[in-house]
PDB file of N, CA and C in Angstrom:
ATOM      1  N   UNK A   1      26.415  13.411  -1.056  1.00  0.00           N
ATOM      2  CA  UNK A   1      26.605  12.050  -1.477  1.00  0.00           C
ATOM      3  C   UNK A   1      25.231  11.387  -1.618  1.00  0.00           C
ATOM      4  N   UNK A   2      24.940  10.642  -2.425  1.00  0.00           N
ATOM      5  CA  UNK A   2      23.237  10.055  -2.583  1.00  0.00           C
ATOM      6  C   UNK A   2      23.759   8.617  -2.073  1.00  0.00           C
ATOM      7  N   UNK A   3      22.562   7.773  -2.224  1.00  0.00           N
ATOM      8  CA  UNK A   3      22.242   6.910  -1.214  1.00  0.00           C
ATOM      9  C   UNK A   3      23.206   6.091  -1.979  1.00  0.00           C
ATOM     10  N   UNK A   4      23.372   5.961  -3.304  1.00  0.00           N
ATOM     11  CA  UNK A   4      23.703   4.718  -4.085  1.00  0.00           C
ATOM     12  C   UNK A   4      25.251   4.794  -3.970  1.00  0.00           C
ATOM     13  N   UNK A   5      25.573   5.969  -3.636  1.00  0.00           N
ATOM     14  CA  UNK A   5      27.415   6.286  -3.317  1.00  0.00           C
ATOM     15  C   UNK A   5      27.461   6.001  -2.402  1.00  0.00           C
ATOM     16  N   UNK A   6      26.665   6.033  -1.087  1.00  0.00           N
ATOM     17  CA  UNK A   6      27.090   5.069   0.313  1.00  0.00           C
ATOM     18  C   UNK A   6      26.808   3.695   0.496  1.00  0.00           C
ATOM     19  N   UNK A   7      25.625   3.172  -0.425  1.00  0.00           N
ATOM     20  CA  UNK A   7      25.521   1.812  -0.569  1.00  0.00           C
ATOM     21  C   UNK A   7      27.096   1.332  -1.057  1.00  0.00           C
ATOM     22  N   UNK A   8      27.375   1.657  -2.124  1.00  0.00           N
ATOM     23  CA  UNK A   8      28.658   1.470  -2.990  1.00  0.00           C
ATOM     24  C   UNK A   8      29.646   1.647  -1.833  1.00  0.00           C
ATOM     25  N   UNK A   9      30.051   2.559  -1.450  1.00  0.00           N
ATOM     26  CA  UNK A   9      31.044   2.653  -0.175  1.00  0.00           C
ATOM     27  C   UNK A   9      31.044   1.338   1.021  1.00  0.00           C
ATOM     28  N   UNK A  10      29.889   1.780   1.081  1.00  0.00           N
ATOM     29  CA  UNK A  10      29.580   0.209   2.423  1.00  0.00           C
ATOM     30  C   UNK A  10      30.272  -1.185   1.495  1.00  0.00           C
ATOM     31  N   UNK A  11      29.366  -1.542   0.556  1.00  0.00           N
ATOM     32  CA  UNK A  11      29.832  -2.204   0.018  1.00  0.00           C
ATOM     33  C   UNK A  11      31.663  -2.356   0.183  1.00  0.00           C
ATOM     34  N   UNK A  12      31.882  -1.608  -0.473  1.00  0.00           N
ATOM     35  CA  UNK A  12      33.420  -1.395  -0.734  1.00  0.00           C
ATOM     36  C   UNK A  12      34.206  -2.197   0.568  1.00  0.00           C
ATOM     37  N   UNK A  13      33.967  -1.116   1.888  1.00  0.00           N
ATOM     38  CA  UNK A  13      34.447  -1.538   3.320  1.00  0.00           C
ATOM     39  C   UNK A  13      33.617  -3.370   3.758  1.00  0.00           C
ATOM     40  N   UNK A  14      33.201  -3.604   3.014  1.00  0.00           N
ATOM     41  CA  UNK A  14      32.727  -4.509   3.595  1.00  0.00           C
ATOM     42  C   UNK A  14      33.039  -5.827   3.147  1.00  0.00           C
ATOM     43  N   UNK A  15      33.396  -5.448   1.866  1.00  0.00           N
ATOM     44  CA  UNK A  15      34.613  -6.584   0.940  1.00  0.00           C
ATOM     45  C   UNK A  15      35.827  -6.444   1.560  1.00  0.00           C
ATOM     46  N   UNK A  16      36.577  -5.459   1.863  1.00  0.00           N
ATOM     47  CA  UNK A  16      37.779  -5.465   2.924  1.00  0.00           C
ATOM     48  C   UNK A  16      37.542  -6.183   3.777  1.00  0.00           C
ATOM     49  N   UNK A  17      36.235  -6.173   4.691  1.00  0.00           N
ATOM     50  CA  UNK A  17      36.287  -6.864   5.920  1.00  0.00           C
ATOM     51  C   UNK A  17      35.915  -8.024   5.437  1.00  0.00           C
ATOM     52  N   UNK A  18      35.775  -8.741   4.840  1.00  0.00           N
ATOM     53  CA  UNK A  18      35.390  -9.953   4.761  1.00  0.00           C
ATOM     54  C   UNK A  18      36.965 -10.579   3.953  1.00  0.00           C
ATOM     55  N   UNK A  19      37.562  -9.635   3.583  1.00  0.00           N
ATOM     56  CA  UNK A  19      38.936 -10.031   2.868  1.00  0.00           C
ATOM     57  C   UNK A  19      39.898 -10.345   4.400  1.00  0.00           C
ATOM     58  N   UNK A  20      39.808  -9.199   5.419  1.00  0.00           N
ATOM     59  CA  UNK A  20      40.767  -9.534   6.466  1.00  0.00           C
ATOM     60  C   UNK A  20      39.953 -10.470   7.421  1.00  0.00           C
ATOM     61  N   UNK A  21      38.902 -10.788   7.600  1.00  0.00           N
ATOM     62  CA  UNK A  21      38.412 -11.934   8.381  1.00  0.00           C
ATOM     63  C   UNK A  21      39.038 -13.071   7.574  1.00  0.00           C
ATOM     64  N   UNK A  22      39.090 -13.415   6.282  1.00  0.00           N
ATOM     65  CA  UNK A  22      39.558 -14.418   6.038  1.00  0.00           C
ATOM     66  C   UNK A  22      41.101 -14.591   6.263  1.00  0.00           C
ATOM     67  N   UNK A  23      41.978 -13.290   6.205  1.00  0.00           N
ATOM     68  CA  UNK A  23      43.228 -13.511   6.144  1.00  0.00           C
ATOM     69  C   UNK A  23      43.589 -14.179   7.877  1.00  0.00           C
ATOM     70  N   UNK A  24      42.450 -13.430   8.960  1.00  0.00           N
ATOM     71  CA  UNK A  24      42.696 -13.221   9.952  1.00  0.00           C
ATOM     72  C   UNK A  24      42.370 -14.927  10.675  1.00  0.00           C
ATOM     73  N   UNK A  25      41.232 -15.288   9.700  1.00  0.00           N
ATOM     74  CA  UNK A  25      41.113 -16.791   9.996  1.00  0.00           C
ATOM     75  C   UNK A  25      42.411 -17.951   9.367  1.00  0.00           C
ATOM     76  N   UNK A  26      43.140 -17.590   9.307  1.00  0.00           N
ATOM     77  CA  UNK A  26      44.407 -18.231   8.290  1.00  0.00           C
ATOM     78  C   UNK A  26      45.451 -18.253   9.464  1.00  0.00           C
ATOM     79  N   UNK A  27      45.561 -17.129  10.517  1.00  0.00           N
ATOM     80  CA  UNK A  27      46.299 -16.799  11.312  1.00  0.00           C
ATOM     81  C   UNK A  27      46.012 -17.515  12.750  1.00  0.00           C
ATOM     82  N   UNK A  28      44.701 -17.237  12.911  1.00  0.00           N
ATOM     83  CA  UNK A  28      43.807 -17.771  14.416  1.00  0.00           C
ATOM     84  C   UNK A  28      43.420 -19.193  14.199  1.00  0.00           C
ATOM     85  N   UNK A  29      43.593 -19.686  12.753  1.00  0.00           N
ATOM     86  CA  UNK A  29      42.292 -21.011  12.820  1.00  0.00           C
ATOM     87  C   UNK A  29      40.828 -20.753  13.070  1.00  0.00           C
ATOM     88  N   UNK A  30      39.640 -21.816  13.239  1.00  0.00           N
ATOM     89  CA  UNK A  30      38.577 -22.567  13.107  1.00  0.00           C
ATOM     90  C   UNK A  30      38.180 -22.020  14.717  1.00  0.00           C
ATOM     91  N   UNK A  31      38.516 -21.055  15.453  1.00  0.00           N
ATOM     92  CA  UNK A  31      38.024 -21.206  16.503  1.00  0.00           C
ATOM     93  C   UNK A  31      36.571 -20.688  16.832  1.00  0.00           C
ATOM     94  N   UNK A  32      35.861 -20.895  17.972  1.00  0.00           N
ATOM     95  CA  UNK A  32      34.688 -20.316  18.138  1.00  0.00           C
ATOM     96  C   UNK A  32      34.477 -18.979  18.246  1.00  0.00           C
ATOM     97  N   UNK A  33      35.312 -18.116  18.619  1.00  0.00           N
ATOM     98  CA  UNK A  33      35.566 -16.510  18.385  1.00  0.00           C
ATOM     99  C   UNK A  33      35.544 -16.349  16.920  1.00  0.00           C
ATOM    100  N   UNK A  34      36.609 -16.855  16.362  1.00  0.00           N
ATOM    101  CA  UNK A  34      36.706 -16.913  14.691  1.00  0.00           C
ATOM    102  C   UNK A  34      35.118 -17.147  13.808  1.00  0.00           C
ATOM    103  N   UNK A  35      34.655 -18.037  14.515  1.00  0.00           N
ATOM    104  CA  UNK A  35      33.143 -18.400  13.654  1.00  0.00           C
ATOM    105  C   UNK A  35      32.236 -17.338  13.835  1.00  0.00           C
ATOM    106  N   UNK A  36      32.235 -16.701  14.955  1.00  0.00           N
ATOM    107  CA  UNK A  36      31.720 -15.681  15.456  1.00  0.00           C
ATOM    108  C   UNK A  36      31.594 -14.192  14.911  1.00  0.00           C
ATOM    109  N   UNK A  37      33.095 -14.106  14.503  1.00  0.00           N
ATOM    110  CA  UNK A  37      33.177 -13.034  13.474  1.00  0.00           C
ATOM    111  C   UNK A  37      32.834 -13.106  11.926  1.00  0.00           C
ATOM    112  N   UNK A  38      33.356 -14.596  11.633  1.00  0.00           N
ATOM    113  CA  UNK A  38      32.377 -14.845  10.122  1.00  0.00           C
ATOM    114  C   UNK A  38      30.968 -14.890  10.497  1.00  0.00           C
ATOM    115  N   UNK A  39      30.185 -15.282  11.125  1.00  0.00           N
ATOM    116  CA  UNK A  39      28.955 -15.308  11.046  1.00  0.00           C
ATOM    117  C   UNK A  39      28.215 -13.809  10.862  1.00  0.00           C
ATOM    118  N   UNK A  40      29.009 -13.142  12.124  1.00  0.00           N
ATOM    119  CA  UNK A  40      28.918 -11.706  12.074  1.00  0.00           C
ATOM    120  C   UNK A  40      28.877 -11.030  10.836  1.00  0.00           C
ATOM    121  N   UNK A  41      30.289 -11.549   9.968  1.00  0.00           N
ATOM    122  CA  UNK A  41      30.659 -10.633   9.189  1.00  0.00           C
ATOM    123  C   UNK A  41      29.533 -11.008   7.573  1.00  0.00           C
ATOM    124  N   UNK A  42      29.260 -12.461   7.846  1.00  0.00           N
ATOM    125  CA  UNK A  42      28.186 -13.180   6.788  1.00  0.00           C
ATOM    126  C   UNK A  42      27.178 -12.307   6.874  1.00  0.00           C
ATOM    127  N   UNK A  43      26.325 -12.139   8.019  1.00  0.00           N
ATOM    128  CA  UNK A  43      24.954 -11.277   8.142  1.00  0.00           C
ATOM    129  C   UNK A  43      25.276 -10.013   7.820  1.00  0.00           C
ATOM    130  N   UNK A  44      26.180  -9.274   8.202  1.00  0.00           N
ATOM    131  CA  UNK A  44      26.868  -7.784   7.136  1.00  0.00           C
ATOM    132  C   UNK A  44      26.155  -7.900   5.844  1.00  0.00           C
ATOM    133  N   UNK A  45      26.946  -9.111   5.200  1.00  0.00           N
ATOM    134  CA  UNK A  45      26.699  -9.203   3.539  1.00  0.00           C
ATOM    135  C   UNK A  45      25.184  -8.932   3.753  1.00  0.00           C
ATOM    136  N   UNK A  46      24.604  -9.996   4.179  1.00  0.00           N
ATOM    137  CA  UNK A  46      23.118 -10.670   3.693  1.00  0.00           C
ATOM    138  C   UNK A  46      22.640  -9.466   4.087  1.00  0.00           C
ATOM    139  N   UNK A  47      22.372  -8.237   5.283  1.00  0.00           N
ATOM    140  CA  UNK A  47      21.804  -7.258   5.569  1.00  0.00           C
ATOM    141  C   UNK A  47      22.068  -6.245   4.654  1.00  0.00           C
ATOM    142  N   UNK A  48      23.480  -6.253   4.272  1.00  0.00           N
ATOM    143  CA  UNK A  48      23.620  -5.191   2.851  1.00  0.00           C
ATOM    144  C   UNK A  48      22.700  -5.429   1.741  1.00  0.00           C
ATOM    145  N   UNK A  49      22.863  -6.589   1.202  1.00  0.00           N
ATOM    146  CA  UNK A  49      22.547  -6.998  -0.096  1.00  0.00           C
ATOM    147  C   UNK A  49      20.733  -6.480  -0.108  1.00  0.00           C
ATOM    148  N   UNK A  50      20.172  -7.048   1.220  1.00  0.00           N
ATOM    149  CA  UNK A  50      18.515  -6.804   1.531  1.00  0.00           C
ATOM    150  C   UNK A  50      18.112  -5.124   0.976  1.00  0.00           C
ATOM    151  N   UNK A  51      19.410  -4.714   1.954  1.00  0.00           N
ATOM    152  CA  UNK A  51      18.951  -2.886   2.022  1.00  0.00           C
ATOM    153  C   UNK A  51      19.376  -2.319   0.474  1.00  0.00           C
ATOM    154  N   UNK A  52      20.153  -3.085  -0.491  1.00  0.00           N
ATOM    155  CA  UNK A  52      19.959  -2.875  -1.881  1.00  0.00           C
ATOM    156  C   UNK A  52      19.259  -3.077  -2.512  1.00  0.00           C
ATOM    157  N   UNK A  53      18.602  -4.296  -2.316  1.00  0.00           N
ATOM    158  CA  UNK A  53      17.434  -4.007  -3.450  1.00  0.00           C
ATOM    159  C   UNK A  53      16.202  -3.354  -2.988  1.00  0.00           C
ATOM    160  N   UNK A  54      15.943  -3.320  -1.394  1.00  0.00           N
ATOM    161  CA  UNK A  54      14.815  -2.404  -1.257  1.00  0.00           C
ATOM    162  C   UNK A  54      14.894  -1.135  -1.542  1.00  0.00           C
ATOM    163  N   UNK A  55      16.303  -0.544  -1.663  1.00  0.00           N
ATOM    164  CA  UNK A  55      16.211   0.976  -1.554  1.00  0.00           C
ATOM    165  C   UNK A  55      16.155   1.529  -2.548  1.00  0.00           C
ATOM    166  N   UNK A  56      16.323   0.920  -4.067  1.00  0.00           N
ATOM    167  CA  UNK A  56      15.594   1.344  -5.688  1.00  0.00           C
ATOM    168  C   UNK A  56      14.279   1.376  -5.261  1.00  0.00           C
ATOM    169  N   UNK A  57      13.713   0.263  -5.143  1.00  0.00           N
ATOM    170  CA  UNK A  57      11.573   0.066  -4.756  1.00  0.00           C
ATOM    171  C   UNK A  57      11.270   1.209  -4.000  1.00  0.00           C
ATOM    172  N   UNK A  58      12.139   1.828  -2.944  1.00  0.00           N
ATOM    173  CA  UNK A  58      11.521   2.871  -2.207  1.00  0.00           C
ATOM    174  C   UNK A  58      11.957   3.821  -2.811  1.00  0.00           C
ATOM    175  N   UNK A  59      13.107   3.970  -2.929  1.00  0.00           N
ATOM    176  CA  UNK A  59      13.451   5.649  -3.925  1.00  0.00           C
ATOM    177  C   UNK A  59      12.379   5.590  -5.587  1.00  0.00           C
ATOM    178  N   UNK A  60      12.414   4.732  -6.342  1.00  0.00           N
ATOM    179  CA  UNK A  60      12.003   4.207  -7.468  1.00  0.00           C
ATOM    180  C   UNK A  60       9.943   4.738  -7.155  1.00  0.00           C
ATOM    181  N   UNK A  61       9.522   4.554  -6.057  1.00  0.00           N
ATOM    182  CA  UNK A  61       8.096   4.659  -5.722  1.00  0.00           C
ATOM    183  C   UNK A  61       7.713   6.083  -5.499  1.00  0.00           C
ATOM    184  N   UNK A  62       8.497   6.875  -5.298  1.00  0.00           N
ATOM    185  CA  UNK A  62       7.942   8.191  -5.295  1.00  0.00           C
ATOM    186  C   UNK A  62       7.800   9.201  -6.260  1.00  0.00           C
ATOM    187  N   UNK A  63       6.853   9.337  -6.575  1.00  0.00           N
ATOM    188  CA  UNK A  63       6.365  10.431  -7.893  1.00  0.00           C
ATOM    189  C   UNK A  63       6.103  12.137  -7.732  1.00  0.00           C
ATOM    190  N   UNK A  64       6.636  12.949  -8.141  1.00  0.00           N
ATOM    191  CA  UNK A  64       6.551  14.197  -7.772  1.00  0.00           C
ATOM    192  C   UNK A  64       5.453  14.443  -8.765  1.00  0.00           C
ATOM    193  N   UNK A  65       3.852  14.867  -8.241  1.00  0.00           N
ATOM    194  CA  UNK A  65       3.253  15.534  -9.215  1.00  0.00           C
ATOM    195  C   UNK A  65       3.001  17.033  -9.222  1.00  0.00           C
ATOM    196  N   UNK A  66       3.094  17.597 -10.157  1.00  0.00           N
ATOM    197  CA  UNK A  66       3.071  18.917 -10.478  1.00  0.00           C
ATOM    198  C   UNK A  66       1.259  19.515 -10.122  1.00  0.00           C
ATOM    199  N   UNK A  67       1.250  20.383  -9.224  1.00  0.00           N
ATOM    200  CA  UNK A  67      -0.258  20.479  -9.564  1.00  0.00           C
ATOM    201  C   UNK A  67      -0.368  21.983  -9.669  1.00  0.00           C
ATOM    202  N   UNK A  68      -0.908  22.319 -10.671  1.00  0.00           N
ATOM    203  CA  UNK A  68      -0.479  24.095 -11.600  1.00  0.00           C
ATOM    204  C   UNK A  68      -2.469  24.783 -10.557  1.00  0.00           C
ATOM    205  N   UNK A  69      -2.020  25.589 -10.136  1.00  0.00           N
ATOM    206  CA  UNK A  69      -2.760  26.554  -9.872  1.00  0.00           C
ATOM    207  C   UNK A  69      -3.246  27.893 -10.649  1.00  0.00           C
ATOM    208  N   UNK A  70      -4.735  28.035 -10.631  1.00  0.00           N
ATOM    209  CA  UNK A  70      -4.754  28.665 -12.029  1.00  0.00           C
ATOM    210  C   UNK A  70      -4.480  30.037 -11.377  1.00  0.00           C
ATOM    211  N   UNK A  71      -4.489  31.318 -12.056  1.00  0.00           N
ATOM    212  CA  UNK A  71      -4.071  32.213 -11.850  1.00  0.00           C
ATOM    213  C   UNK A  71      -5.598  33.412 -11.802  1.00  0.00           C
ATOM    214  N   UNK A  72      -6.292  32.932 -12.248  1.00  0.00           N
ATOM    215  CA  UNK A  72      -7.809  33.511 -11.709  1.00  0.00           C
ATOM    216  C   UNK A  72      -8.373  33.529 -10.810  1.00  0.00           C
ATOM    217  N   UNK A  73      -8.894  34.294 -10.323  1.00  0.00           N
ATOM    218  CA  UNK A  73      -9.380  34.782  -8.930  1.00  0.00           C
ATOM    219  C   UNK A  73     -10.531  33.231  -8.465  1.00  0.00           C
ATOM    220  N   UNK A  74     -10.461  32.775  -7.412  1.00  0.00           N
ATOM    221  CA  UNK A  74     -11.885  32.032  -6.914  1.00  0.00           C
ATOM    222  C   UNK A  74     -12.955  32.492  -6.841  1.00  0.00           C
ATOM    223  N   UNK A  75     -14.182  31.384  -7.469  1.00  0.00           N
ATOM    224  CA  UNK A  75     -14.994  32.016  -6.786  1.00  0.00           C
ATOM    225  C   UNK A  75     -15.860  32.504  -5.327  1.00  0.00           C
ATOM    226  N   UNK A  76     -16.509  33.249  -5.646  1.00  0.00           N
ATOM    227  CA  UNK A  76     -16.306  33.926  -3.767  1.00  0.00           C
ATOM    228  C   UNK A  76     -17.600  32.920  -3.089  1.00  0.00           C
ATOM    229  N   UNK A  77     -17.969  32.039  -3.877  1.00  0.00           N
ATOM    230  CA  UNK A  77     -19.035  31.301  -2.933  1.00  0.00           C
ATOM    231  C   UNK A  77     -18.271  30.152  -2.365  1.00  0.00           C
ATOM    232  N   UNK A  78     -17.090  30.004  -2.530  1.00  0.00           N
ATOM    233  CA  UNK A  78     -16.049  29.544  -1.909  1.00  0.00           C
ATOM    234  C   UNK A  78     -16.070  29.296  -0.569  1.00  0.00           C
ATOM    235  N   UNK A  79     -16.337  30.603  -0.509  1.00  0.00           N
ATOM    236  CA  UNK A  79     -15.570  31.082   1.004  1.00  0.00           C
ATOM    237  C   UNK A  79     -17.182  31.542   1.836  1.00  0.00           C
ATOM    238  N   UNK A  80     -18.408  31.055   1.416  1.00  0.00           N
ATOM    239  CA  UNK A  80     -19.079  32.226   1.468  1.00  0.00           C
ATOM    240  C   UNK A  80     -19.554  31.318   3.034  1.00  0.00           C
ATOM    241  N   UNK A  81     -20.190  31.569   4.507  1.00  0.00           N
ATOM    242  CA  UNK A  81     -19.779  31.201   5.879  1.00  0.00           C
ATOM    243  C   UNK A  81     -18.858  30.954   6.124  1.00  0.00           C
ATOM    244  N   UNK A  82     -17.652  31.138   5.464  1.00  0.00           N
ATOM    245  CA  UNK A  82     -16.347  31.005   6.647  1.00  0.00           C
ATOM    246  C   UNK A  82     -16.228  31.966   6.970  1.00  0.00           C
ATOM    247  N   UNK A  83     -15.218  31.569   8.097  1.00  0.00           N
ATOM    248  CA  UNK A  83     -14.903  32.616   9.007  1.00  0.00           C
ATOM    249  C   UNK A  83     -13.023  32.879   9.097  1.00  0.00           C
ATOM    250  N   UNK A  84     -12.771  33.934   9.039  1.00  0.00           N
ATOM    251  CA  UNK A  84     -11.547  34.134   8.831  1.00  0.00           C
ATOM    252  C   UNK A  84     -10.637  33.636  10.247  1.00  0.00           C
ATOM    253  N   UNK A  85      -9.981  33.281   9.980  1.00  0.00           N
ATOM    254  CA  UNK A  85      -9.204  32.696  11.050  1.00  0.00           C
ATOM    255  C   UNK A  85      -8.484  33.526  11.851  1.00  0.00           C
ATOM    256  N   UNK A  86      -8.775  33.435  12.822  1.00  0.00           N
ATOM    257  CA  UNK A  86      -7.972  34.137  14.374  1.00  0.00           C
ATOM    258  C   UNK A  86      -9.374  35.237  14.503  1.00  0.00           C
ATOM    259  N   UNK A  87      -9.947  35.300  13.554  1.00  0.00           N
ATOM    260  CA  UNK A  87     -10.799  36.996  13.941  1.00  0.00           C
ATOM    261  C   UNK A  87     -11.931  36.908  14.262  1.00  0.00           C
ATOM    262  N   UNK A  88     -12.730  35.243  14.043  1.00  0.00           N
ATOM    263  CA  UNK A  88     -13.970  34.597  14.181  1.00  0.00           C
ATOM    264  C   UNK A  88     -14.851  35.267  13.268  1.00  0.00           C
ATOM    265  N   UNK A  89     -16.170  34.837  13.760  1.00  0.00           N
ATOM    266  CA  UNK A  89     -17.370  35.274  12.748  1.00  0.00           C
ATOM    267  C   UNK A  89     -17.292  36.591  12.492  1.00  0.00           C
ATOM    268  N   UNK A  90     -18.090  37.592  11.262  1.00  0.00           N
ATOM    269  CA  UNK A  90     -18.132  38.718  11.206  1.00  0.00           C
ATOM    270  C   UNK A  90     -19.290  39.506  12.025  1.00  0.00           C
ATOM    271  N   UNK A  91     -19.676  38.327  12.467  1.00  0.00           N
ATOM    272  CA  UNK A  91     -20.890  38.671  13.028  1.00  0.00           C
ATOM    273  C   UNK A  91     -20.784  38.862  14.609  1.00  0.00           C
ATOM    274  N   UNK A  92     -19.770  38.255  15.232  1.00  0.00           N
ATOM    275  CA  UNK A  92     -19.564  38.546  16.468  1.00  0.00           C
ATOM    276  C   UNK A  92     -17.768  39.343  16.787  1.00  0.00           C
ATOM    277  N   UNK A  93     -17.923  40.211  18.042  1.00  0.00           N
ATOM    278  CA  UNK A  93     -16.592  40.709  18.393  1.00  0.00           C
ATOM    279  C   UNK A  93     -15.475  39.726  18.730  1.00  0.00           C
ATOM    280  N   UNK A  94     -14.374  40.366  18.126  1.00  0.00           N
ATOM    281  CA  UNK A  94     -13.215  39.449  18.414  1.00  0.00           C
ATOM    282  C   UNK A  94     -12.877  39.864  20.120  1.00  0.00           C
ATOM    283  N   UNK A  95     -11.817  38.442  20.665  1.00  0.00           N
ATOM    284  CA  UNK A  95     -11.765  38.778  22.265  1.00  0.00           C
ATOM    285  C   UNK A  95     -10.938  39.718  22.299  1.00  0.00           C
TER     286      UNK A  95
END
């Protein structure tokens, strides 16, 4: 599933819940529990809506670049004092 099918999903569940908070405020009234859950359920929205538009800018910002390696040998002055790794200098015994 990619990100934009669970944004969409959230979304989805989250219009339900804001559909049965209202039905549920119709039933309970104006009370302070009741405000509690709209407020709750308000910052849902507003925290969804945030994490939508940032998450194009961050998916949208990353660039895959290709970087082609040539297929010809290096040259050997490359390498020329290193020391091969794990085996140390050529000049001294390994432990």
């Amino acid at each position: 599933m990619s990100i934009q099918d669970d944004l969409t999903s959230v979304q989805r569940r989250l219009d339900d819940l804001m559909r049965c908070v209202a039905r549920l405020r119709e039933h309970t009234g104006d009370s302070l529990d009741m405000r509690r859950v709209r407020t709750d359920a308000d910052h849902l929205r507003e925290s969804l809506s945030l994490l939508q538009a940032a998450v194009p800018a961050a998916a949208g910002g990353r660039t895959v670049e290709m970087v082609t390696v040539p297929d010809a040998p290096y040259d050997r002055g490359l390498w020329a004092d290193a020391e091969d790794e794990g085996l140390g200098s050529p000049y001294r015994h390994a432990p």
